[in-house]
Protein backbone atom coordinates (compact mmCIF):
# COMPACT_ATOMS: atom_id res chain seq x y z
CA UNK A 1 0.00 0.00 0.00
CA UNK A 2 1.14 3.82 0.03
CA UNK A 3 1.80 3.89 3.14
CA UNK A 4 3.92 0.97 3.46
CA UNK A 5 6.24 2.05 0.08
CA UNK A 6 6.21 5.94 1.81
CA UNK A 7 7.36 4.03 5.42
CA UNK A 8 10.16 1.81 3.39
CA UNK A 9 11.72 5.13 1.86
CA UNK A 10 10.76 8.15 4.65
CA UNK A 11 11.73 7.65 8.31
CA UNK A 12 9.58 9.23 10.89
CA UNK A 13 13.23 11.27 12.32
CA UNK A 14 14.21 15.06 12.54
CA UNK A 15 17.02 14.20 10.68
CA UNK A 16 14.88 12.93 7.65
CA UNK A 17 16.68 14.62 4.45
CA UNK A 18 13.53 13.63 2.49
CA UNK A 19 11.39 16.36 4.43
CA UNK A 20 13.97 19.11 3.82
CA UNK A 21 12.54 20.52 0.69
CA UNK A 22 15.97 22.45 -0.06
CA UNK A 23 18.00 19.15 -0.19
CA UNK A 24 15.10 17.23 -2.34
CA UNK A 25 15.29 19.46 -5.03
CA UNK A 26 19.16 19.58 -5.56
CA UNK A 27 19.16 15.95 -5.60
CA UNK A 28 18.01 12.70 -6.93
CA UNK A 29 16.41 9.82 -4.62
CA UNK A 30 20.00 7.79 -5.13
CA UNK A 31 21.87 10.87 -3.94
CA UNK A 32 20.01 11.44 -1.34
CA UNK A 33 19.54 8.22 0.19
CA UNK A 34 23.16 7.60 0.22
CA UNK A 35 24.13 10.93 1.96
CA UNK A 36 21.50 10.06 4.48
CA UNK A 37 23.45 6.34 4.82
CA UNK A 38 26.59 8.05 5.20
CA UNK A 39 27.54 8.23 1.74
CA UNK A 40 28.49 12.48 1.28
CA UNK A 41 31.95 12.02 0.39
CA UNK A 42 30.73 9.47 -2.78
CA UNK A 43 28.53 11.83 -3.59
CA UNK A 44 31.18 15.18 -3.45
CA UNK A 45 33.22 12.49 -5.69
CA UNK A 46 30.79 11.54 -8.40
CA UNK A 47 30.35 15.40 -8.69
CA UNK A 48 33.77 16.15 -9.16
CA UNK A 49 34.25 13.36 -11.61
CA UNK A 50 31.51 14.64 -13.53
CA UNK A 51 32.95 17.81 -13.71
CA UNK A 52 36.31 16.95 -14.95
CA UNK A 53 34.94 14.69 -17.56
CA UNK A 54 32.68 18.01 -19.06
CA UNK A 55 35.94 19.64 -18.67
CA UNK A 56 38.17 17.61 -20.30
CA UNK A 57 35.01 16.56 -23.04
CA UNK A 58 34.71 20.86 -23.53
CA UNK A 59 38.59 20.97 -23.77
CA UNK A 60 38.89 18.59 -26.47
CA UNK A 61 36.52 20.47 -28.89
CA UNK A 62 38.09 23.53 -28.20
CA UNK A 63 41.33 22.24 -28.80
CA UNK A 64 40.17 20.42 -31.94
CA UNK A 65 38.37 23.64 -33.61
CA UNK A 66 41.48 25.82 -32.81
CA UNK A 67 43.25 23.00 -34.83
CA UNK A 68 41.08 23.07 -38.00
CA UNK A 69 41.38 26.80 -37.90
CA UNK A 70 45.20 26.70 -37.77
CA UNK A 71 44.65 24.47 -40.30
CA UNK A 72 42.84 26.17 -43.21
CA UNK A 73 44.61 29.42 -42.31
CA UNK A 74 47.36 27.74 -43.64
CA UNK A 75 45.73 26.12 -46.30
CA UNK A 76 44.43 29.36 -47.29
CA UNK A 77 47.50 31.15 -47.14
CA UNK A 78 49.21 28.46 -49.53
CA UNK A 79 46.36 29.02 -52.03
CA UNK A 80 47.04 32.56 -51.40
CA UNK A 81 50.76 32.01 -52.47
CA UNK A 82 50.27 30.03 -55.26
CA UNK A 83 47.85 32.46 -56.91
CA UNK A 84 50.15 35.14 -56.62
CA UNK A 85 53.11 33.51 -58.71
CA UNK A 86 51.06 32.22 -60.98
């Protein structure tokens, strides 16, 4: 029943992170459930991870239009030459 599945996941405590509204909206159920088990510092990880990967993904791109820039600047500038002595 609905009370049984909202007993399984809420405890009747006044540390209950599921009743402070703040925390349930910056979170997900998985999130929260661990930090409530103890599990804050996986959670400050998995964040942290996910940063550097956006990083590093953001990075790359950067890093790979800059190169085909470079590139048909100099492509360009070889056409460039070749017109001119010609």
């Amino acid at each position: 029943s609905y009370a049984d599945l909202r007993n399984l996941f809420l405890e009747k405590s006044s540390k209950n992170h599921f009743m402070n509204p703040s925390i349930a909206l910056l979170a997900c159920s998985t999130c929260q459930t661990n930090a409530k088990l103890g599990g804050g510092d996986a959670v400050g990880w998995s964040i942290f991870f996910l940063l550097v990967v956006i990083l590093l993904m953001a990075s790359a791109v950067i890093f790979f239009m800059a190169r085909l820039a470079a590139r048909a600047r100099r492509v360009a500038l070889e056409e460039q030459a070749e017109i001119q002595k010609a």
